[in-house]
Protein backbone atom coordinates (compact mmCIF):
# COMPACT_ATOMS: atom_id res chain seq x y z
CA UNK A 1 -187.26 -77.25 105.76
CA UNK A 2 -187.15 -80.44 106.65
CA UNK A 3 -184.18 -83.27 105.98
CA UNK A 4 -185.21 -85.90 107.86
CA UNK A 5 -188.56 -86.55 108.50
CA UNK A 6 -187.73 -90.06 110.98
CA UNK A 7 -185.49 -88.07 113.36
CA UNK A 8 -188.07 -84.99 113.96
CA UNK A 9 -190.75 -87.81 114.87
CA UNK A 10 -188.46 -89.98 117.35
CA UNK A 11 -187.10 -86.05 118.64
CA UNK A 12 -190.54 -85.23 119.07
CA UNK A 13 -192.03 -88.16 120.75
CA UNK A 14 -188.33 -88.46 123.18
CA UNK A 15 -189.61 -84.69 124.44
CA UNK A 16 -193.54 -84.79 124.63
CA UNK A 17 -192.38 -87.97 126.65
CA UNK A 18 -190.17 -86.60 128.70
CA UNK A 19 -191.96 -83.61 130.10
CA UNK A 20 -195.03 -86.02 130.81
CA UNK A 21 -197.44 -85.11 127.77
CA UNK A 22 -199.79 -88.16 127.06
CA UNK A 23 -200.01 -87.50 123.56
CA UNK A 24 -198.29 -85.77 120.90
CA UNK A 25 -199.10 -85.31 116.83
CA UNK A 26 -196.32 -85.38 114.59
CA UNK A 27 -196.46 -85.74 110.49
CA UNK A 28 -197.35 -88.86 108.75
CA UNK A 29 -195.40 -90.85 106.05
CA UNK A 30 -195.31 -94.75 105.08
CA UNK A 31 -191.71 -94.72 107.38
CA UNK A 32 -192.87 -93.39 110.32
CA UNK A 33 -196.36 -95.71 109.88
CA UNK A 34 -193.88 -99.04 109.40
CA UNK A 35 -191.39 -97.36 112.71
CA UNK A 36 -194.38 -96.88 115.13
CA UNK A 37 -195.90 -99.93 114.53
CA UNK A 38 -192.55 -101.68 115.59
CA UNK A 39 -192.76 -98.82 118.88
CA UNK A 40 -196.16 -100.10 119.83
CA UNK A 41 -195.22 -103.66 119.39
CA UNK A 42 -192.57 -103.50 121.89
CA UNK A 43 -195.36 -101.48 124.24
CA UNK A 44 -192.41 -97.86 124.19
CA UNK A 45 -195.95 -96.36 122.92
CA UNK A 46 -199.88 -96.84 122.77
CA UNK A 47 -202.03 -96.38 120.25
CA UNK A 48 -201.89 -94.18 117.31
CA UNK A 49 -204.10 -92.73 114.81
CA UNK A 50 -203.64 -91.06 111.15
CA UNK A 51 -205.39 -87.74 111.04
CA UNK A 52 -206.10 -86.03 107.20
CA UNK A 53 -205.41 -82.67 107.46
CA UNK A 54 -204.86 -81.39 103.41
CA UNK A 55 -202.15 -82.90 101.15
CA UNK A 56 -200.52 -84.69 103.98
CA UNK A 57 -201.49 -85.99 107.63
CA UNK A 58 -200.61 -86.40 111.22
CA UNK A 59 -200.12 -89.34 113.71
CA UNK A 60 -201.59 -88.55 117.09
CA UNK A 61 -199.55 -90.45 120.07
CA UNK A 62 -200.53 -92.07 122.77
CA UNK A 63 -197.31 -91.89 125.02
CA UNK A 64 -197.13 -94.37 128.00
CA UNK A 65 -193.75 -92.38 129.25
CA UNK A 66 -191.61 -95.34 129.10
CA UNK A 67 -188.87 -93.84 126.70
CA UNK A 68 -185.48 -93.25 128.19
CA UNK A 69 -183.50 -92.21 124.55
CA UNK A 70 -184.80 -92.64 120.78
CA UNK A 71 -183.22 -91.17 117.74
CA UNK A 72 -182.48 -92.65 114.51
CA UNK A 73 -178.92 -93.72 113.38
CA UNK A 74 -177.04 -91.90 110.54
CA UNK A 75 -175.33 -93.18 108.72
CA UNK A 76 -177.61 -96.09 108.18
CA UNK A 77 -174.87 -99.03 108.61
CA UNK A 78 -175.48 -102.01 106.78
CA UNK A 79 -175.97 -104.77 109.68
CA UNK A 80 -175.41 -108.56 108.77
CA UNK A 81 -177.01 -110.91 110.84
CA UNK A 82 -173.86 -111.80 112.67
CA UNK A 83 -173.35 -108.27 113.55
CA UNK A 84 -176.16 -107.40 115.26
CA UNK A 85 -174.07 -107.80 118.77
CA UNK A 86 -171.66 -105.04 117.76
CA UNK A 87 -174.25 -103.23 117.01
CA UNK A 88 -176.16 -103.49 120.17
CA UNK A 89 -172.97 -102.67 122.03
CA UNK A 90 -172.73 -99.44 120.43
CA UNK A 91 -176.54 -97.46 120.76
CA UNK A 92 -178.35 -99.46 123.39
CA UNK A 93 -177.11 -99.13 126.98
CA UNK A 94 -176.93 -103.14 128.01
CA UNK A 95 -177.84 -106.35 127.05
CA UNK A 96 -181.51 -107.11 126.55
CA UNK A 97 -182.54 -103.83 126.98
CA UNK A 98 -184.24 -101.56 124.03
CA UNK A 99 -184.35 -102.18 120.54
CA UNK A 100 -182.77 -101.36 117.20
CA UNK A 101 -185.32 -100.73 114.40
CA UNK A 102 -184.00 -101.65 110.94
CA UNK A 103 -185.38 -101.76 107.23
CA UNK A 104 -185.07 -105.85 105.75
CA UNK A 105 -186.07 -106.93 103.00
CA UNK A 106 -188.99 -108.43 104.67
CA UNK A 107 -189.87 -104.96 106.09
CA UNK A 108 -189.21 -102.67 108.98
CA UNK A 109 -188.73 -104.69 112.03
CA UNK A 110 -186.57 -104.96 115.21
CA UNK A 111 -183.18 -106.47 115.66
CA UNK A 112 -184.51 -110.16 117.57
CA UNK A 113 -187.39 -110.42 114.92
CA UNK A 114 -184.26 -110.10 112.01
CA UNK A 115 -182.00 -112.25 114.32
CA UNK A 116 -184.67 -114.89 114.67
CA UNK A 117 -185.58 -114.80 110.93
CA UNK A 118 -182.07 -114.85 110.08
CA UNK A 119 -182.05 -111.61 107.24
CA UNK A 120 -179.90 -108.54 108.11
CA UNK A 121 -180.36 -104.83 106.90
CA UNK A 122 -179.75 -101.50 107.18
CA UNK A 123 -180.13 -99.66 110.80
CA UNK A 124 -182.87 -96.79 111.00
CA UNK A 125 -183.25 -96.18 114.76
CA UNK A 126 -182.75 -97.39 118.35
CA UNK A 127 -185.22 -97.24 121.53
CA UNK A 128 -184.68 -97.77 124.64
């Protein structure tokens, strides 16, 4: 049984990565969709593909092995846009380096794409 579909998919990707797979498949849903996207974007993965396989489906993973640590934040903190430096501090290991992935109202995005639009949210998941 699953809780939390998010954390299996960043737990699965952190250990196909880190043993040197170059792809992995892990099961689909609109989160994961919105969260890869923002992966890709930032070049952490390659390309990715939905797969049918019955009532639900599966993303197939390009890796590029250029993960270091992903997992998703729990609680999921409220982050203002004046906060986003505390935040930072606490899950990503220096300045400038990774991302945090967070759900705005304008969509699932990282922390310098909320920053520079100037909306806050709540915190999903870091990269780095």
């Amino acid at each position: 049984m699953r809780h939390d579909l998010l954390a299996d998919v960043l737990s699965a990707i952190k250990n196909a990565d880190r043993i040197g797979k170059k792809e992995c498949f892990v099961k689909a849903s609109k989160l994961v969709e919105k969260v890869l996207k923002v992966l890709q974007q930032h070049d952490y993965i390659g390309a990715y593909e939905l797969i049918h396989d019955g009532k639900s489906g599966v993303f197939r993973i390009e890796l590029k092995g250029k993960i270091i640590d992903t997992n998703v934040i729990k609680p999921r903190f409220s982050v203002k846009v004046d906060e986003f430096e505390k935040w930072e501090k606490r899950f990503l290991p220096a300045r400038d380096v990774g991302i945090l992935i967070l759900t705005t109202s304008k969509g699932v995005m990282d922390h310098k794409t909320a920053k520079s639009l100037h909306i806050g949210g709540k915190l999903l998941a870091y990269c780095y």
